[in-house]
C-alpha atoms as a PDB file:
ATOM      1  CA  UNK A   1      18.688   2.586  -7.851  1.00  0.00           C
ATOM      2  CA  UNK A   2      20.658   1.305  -4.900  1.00  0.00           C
ATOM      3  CA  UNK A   3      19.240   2.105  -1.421  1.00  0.00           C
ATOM      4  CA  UNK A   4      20.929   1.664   1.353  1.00  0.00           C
ATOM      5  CA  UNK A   5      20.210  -1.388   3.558  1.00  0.00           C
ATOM      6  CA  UNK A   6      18.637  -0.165   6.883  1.00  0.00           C
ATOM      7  CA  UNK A   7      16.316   1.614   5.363  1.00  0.00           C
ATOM      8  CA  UNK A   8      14.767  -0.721   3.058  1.00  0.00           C
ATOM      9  CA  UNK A   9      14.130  -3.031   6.495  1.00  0.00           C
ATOM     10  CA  UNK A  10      12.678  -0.298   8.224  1.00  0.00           C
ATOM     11  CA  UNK A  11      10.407   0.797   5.260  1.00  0.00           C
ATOM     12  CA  UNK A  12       9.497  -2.519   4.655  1.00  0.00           C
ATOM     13  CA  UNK A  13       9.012  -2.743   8.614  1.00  0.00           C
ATOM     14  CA  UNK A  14       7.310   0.062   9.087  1.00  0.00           C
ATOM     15  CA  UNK A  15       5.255   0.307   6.092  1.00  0.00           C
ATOM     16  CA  UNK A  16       3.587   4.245   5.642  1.00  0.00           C
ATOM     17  CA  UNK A  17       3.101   6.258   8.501  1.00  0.00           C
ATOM     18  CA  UNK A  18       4.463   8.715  10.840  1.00  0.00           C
ATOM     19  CA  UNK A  19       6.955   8.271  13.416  1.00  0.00           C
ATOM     20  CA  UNK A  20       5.492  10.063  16.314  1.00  0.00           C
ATOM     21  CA  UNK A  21       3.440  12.218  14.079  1.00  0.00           C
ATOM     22  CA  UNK A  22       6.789  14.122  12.779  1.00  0.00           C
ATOM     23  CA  UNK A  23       8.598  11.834  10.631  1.00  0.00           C
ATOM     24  CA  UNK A  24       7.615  10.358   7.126  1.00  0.00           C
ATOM     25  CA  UNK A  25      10.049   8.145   5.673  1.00  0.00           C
ATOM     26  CA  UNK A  26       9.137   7.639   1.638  1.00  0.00           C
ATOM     27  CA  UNK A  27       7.668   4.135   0.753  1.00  0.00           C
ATOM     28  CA  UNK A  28      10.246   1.023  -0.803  1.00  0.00           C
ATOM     29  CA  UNK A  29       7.040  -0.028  -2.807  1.00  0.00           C
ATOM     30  CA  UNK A  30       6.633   1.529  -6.328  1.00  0.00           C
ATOM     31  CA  UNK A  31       3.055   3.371  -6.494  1.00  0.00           C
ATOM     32  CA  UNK A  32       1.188   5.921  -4.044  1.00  0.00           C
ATOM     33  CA  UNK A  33       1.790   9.661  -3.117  1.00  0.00           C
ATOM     34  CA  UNK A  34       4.703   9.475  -1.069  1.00  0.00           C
ATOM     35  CA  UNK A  35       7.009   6.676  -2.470  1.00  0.00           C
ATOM     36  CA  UNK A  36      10.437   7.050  -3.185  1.00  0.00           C
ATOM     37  CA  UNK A  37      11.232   6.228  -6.543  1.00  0.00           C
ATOM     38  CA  UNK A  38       7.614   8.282  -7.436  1.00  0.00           C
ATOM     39  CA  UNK A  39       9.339  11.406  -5.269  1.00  0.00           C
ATOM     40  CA  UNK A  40      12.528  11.040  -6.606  1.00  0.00           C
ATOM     41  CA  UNK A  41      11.571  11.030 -10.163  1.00  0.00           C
ATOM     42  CA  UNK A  42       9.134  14.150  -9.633  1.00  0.00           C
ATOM     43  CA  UNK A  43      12.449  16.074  -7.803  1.00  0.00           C
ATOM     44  CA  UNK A  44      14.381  15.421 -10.902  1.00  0.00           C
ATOM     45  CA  UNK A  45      12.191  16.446 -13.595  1.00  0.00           C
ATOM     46  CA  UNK A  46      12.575  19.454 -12.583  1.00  0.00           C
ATOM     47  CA  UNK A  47      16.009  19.636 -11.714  1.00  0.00           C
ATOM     48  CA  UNK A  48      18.341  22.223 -14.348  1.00  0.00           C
ATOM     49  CA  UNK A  49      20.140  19.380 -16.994  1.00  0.00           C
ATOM     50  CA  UNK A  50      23.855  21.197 -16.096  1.00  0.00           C
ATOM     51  CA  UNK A  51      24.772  23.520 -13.400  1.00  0.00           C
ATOM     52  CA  UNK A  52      23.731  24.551 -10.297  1.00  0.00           C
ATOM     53  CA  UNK A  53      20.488  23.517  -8.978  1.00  0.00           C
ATOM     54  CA  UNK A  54      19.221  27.099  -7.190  1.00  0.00           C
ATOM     55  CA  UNK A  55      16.813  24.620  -4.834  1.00  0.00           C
ATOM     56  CA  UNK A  56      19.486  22.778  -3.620  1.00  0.00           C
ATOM     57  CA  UNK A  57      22.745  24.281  -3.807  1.00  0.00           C
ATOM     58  CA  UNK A  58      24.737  23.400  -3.153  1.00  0.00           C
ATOM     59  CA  UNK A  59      23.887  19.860  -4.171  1.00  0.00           C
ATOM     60  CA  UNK A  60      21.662  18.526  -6.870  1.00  0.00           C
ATOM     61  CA  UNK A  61      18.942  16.029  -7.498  1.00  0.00           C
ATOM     62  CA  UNK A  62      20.939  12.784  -8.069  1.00  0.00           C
ATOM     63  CA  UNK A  63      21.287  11.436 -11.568  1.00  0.00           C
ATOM     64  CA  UNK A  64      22.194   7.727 -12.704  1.00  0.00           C
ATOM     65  CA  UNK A  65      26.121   8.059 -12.995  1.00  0.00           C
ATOM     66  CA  UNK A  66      26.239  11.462 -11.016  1.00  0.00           C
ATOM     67  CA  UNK A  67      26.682  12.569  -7.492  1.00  0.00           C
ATOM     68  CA  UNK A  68      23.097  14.196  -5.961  1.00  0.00           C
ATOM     69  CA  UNK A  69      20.611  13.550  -3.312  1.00  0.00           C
ATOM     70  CA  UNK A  70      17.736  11.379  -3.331  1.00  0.00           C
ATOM     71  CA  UNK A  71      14.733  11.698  -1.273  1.00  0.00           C
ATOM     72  CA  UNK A  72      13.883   9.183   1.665  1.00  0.00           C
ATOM     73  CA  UNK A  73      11.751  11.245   4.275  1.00  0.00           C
ATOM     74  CA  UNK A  74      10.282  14.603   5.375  1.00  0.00           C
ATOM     75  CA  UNK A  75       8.728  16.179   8.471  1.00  0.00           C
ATOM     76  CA  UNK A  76       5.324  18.042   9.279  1.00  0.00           C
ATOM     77  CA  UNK A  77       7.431  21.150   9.543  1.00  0.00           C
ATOM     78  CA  UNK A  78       9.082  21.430   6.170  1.00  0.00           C
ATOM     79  CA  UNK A  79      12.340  19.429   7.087  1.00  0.00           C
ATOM     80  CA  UNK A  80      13.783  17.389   4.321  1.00  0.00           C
ATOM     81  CA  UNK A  81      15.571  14.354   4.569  1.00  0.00           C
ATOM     82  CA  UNK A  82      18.086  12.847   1.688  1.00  0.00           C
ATOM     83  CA  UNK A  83      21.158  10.664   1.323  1.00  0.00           C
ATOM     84  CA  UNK A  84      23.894  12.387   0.023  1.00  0.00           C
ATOM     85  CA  UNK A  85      24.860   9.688  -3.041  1.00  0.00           C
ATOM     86  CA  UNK A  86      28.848  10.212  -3.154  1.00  0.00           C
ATOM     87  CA  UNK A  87      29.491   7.247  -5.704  1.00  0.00           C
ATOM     88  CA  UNK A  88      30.280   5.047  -2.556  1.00  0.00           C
ATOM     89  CA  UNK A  89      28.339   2.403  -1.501  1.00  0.00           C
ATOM     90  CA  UNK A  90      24.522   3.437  -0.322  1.00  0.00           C
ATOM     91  CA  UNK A  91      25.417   2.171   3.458  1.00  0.00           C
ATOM     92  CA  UNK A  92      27.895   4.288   3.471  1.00  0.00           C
ATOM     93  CA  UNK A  93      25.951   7.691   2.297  1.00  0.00           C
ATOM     94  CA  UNK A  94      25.764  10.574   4.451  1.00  0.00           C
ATOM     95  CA  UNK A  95      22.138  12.108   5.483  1.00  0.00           C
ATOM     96  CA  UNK A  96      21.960  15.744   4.258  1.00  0.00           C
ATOM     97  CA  UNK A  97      18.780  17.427   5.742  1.00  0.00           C
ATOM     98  CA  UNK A  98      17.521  21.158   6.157  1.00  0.00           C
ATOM     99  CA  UNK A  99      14.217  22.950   7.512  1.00  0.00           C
ATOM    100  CA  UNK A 100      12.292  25.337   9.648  1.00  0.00           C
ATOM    101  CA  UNK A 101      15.248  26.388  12.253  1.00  0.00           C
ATOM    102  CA  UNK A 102      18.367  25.276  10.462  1.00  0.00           C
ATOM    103  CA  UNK A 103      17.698  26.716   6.838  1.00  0.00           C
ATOM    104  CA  UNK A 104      21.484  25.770   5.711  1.00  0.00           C
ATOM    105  CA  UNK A 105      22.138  22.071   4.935  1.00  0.00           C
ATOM    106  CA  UNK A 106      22.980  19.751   7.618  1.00  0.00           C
ATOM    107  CA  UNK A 107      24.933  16.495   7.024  1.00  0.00           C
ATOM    108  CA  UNK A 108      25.154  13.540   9.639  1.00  0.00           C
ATOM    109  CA  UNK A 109      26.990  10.590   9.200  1.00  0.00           C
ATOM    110  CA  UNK A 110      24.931   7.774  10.756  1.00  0.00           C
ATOM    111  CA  UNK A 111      22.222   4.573   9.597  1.00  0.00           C
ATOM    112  CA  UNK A 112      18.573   5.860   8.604  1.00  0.00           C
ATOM    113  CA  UNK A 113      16.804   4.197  11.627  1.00  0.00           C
ATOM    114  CA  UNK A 114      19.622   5.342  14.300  1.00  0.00           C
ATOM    115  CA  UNK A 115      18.401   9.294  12.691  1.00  0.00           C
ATOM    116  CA  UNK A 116      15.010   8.543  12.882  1.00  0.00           C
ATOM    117  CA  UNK A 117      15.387   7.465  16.691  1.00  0.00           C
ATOM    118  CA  UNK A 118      17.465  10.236  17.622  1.00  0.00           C
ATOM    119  CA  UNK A 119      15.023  12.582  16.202  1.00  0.00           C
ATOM    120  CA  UNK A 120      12.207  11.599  18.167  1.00  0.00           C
ATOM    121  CA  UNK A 121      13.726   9.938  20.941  1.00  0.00           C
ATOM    122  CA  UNK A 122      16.691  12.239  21.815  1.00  0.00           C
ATOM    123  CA  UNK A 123      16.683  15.496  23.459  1.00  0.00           C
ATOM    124  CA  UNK A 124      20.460  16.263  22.833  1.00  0.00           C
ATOM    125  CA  UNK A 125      19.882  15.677  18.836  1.00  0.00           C
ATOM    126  CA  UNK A 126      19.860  19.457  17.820  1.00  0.00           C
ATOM    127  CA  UNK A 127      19.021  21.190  15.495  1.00  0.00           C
ATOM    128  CA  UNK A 128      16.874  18.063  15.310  1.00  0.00           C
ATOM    129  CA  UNK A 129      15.445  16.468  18.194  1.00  0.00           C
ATOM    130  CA  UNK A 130      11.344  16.734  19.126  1.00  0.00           C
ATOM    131  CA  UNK A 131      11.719  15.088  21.880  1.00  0.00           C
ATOM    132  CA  UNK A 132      11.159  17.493  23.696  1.00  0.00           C
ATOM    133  CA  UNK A 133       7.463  17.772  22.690  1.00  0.00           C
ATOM    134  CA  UNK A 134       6.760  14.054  21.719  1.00  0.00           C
ATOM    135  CA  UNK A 135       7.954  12.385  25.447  1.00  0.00           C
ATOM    136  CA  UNK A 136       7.274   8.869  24.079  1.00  0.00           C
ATOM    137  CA  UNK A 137       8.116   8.092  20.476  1.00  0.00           C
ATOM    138  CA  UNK A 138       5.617   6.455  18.747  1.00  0.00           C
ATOM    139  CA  UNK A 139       4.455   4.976  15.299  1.00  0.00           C
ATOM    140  CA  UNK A 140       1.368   5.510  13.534  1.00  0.00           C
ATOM    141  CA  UNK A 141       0.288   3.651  10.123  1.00  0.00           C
ATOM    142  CA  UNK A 142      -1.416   5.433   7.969  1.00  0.00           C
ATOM    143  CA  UNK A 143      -4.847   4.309   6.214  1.00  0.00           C
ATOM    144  CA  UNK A 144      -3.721   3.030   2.688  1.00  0.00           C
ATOM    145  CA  UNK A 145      -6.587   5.601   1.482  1.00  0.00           C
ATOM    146  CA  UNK A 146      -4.177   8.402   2.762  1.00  0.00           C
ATOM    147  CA  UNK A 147      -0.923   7.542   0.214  1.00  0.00           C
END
């Protein structure tokens, strides 16, 4: 599967962990709890085969050949975080997100990392933003024991 570019430097970057104890972007490596192609695969198991998918209507798991969304992150409070694959190329898929305070789907058209920074590191970025609460963005690994 095709993943967009920016993200597969800042996972590989990065590595597992939280950006300032909000944001977990799923893992480029295959293997562990939270890795993409492991989270993916789960989501579309149990996706319906045709039709609407009640979960996430309007949109769908992605398919090979099909237009859906595929899983790259989540946050501590129940936000969910997926690229919007619209059979153009993955740098140029939109980020579709929900969660706790904005319950409808949300689409923003910018890079993975420049999200991810915006979420923690800028107060204007609502629905979004922690800022707020987190004053000074920060990374933390997590133990290899924990994914």
């Amino acid at each position: 599967m095709a993943l967009p570019e920016d993200y597969k430097r800042l996972a590989e970057t990065f590595g597992k962990g939280l950006f300032s104890d909000f944001l977990q972007i799923l893992s480029v490596a295959p293997g562990g709890a939270f890795d993409l192609s492991t989270t993916w695969q789960s989501l579309s198991v149990d996706a319906p085969a045709e039709g609407e998918d009640p979960l996430y209507a309007p949109y769908r798991i992605y398919q090979p050949g099909q237009i859906g969304l595929i899983p790259w992150g989540f946050s501590q409070t129940e936000g969910e975080y997926f690229w919007l694959e619209n059979g153009k190329a993955a740098d140029e898929w939109p980020i579709v997100t929900r969660g706790r305070g904005y319950q409808e789907w949300r689409q923003v058209d910018m890079s993975t990392p420049e999200f991810i920074y915006r979420v923690v590191a800028d107060p204007q970025f609502e629905p979004f933003s922690i800022a707020a609460l987190v004053p000074e963005p920060f990374f933390a690994p997590a133990p290899e024991s924990t994914f």
